[in-house]
Each structure stands twice: as C-alpha cells, then as structure tokens.
N, C-alpha and C. Protein backbone atom coordinates (compact mmCIF):
# COMPACT_ATOMS: atom_id res chain seq x y z
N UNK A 1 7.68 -3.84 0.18
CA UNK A 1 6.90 -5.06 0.08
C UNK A 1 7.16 -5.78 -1.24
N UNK A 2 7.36 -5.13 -2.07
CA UNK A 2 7.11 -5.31 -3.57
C UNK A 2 8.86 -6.33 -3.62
N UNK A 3 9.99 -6.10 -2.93
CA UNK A 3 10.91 -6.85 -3.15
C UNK A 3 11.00 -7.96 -1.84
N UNK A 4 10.03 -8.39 -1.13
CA UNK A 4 10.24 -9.33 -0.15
C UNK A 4 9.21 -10.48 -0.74
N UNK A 5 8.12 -9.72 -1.97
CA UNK A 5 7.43 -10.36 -2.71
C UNK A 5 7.73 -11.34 -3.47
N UNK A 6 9.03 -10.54 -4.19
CA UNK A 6 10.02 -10.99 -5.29
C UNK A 6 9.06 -10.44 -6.75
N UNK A 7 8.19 -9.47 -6.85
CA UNK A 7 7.40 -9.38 -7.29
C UNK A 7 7.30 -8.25 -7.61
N UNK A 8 7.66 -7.21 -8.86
CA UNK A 8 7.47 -5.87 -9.07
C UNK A 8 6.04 -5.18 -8.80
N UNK A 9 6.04 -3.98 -8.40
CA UNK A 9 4.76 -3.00 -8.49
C UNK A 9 4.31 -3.42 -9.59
N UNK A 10 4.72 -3.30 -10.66
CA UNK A 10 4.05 -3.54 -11.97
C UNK A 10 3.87 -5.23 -12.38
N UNK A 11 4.22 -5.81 -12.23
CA UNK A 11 3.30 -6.88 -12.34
C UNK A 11 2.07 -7.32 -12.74
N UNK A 12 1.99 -8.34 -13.97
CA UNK A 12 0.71 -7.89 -14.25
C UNK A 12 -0.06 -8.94 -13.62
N UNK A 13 0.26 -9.61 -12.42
CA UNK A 13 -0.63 -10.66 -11.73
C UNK A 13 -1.15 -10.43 -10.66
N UNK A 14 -0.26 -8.49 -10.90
CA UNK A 14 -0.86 -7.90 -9.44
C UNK A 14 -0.42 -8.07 -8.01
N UNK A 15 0.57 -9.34 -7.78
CA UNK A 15 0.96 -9.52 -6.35
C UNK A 15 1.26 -8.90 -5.76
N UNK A 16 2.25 -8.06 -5.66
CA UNK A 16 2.32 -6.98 -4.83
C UNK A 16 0.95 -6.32 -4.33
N UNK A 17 0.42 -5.98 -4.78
CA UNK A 17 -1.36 -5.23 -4.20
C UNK A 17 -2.04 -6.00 -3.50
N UNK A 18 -1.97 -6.95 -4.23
CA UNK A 18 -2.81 -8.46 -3.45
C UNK A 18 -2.10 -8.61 -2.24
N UNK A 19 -1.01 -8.96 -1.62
CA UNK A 19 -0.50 -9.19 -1.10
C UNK A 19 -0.22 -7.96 0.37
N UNK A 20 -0.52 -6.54 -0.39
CA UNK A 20 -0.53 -5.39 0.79
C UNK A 20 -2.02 -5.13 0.93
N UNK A 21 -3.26 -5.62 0.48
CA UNK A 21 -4.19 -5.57 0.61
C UNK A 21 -4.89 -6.45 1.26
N UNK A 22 -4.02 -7.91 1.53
CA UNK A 22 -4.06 -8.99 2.24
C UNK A 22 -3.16 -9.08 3.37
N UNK A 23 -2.64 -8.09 3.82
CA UNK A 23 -1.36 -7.97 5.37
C UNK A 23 -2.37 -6.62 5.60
N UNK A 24 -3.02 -5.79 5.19
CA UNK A 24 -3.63 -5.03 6.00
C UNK A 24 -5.28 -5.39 6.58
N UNK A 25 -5.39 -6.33 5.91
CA UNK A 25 -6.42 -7.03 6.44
C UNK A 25 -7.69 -6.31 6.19
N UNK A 26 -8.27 -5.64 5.20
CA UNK A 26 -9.13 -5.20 4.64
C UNK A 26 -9.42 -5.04 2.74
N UNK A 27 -10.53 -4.54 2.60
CA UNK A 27 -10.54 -4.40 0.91
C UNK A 27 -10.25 -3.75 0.12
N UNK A 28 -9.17 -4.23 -0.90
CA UNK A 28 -9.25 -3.07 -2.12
C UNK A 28 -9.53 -2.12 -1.92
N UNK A 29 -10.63 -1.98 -1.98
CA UNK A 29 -11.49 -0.73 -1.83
C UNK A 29 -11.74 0.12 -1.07
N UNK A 30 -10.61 -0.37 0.23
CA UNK A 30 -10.59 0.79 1.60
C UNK A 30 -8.88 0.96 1.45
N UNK A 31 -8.48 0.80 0.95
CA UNK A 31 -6.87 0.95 0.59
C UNK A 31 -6.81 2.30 -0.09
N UNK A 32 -5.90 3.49 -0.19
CA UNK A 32 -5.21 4.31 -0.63
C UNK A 32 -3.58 4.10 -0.93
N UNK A 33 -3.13 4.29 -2.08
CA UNK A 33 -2.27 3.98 -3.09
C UNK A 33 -1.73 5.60 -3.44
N UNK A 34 -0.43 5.38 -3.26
CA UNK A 34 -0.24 6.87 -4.17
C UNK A 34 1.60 6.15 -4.69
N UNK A 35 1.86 6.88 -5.70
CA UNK A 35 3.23 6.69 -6.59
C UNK A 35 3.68 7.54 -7.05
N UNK A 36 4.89 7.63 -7.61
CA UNK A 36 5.54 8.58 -8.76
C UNK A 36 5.43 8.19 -10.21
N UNK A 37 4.90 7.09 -10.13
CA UNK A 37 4.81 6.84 -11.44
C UNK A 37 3.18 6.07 -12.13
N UNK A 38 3.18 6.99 -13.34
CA UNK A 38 1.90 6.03 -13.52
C UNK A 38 1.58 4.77 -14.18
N UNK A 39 2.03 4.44 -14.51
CA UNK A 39 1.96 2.84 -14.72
C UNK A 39 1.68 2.30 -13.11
N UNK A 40 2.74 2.17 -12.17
CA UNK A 40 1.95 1.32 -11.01
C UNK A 40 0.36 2.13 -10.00
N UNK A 41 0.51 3.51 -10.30
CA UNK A 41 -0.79 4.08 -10.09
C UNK A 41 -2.08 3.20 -10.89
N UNK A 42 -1.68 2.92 -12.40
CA UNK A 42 -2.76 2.01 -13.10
C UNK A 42 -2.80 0.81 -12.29
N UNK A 43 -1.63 0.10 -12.02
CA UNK A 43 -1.83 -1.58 -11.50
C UNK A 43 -2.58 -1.13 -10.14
N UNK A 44 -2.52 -0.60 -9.11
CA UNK A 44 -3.44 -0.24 -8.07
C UNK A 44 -4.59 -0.01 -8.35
N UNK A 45 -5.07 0.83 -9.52
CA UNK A 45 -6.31 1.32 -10.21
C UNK A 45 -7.07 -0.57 -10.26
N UNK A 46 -6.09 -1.00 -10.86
CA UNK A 46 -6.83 -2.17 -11.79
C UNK A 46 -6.98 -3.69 -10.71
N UNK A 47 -6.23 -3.32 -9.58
CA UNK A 47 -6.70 -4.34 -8.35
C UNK A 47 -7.69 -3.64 -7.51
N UNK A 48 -8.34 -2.55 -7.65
CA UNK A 48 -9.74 -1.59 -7.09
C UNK A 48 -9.53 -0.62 -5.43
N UNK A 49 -7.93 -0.24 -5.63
CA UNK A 49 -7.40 0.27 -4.81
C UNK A 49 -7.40 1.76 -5.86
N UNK A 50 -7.98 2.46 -4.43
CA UNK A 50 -8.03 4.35 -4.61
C UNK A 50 -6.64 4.37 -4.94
N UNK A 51 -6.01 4.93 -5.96
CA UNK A 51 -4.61 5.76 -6.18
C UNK A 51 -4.35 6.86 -6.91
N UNK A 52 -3.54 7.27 -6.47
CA UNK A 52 -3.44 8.56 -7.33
C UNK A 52 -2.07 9.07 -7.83
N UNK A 53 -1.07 9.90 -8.96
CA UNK A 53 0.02 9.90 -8.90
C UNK A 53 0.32 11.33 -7.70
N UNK A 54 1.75 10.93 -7.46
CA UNK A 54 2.33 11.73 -6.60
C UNK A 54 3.18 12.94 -7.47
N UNK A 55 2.38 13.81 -6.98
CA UNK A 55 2.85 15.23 -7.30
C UNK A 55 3.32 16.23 -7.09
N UNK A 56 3.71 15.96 -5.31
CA UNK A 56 4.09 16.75 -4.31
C UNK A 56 3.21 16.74 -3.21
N UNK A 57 3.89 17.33 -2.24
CA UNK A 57 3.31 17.22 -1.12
C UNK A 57 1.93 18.28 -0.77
N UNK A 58 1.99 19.34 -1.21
CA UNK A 58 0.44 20.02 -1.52
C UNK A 58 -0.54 18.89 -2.08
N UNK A 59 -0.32 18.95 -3.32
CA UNK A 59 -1.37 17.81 -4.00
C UNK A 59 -1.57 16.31 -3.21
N UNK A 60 -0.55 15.62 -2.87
CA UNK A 60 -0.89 14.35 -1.88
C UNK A 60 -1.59 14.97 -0.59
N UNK A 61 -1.51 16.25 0.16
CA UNK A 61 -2.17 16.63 1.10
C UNK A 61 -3.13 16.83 0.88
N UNK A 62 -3.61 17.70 -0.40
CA UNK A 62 -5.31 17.71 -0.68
C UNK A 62 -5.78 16.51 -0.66
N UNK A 63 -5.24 15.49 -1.25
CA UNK A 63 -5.68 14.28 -1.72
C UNK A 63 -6.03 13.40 -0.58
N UNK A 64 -5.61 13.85 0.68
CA UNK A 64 -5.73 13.24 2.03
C UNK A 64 -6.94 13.79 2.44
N UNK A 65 -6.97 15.22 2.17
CA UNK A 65 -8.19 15.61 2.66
C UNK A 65 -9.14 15.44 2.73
N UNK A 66 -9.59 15.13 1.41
CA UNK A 66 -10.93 14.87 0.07
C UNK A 66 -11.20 13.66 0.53
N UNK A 67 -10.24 12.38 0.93
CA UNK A 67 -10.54 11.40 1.45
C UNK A 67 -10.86 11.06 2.95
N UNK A 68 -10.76 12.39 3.40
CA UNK A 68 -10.94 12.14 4.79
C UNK A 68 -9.86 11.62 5.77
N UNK A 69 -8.39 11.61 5.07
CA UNK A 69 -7.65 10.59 5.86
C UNK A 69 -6.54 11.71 6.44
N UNK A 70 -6.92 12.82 6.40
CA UNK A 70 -5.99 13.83 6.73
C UNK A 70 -6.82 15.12 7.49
C-alpha cells in the first residue's frame, strides 16, 4: 500500500495508515498493525492503530491470541 501511496510507512503525515485505515473501512482503533521495525510500529502507535513489533511467529501468534483474532 505504502508504494501505490507514493508514501513511506514512516511518514510523518501518516498516509499510509490513514489511507489502510480508510480502504478497510473502519477505526484506528479496530485495526491491528504488526512490523519488523520499530519506528513504523511507532507511526501506527501514533495514528491509534494496535501494533506491535514482529518477533517471530510464536510471539505474533500470542499476540493474535490476546487479541482475540486468532
């Protein structure tokens, strides 16, 4: 998404988030976010999208759990 945007993850105007938070058709705040890196884990943090960094697939699986989405 982030290159059809023209618009990095990191961005500090946020488009990318805005923009996948606005094609899924719900809020911030029902969105889950996960990365390898933390800097764009923060830009998700800071548009009020759940994220978390990616640590492997154990840890992203708990992380599904806890949220109910797994």
């Amino acid at each position: 998404l982030s290159s059809r945007m023209g618009a990095p993850k990191e961005s500090p105007r946020l488009e990318m988030f805005r923009a996948a938070v606005e094609a899924a058709g719900v809020t911030a705040a029902n969105c889950f976010f996960t990365d390898d890196r933390q800097p764009i884990v923060d830009c998700a943090r800071a548009f009020g999208i759940d994220a978390m960094l990616f640590r492997g697939p154990e840890h992203f699986a708990a992380a599904l759990r806890e949220r109910d989405l797994l």
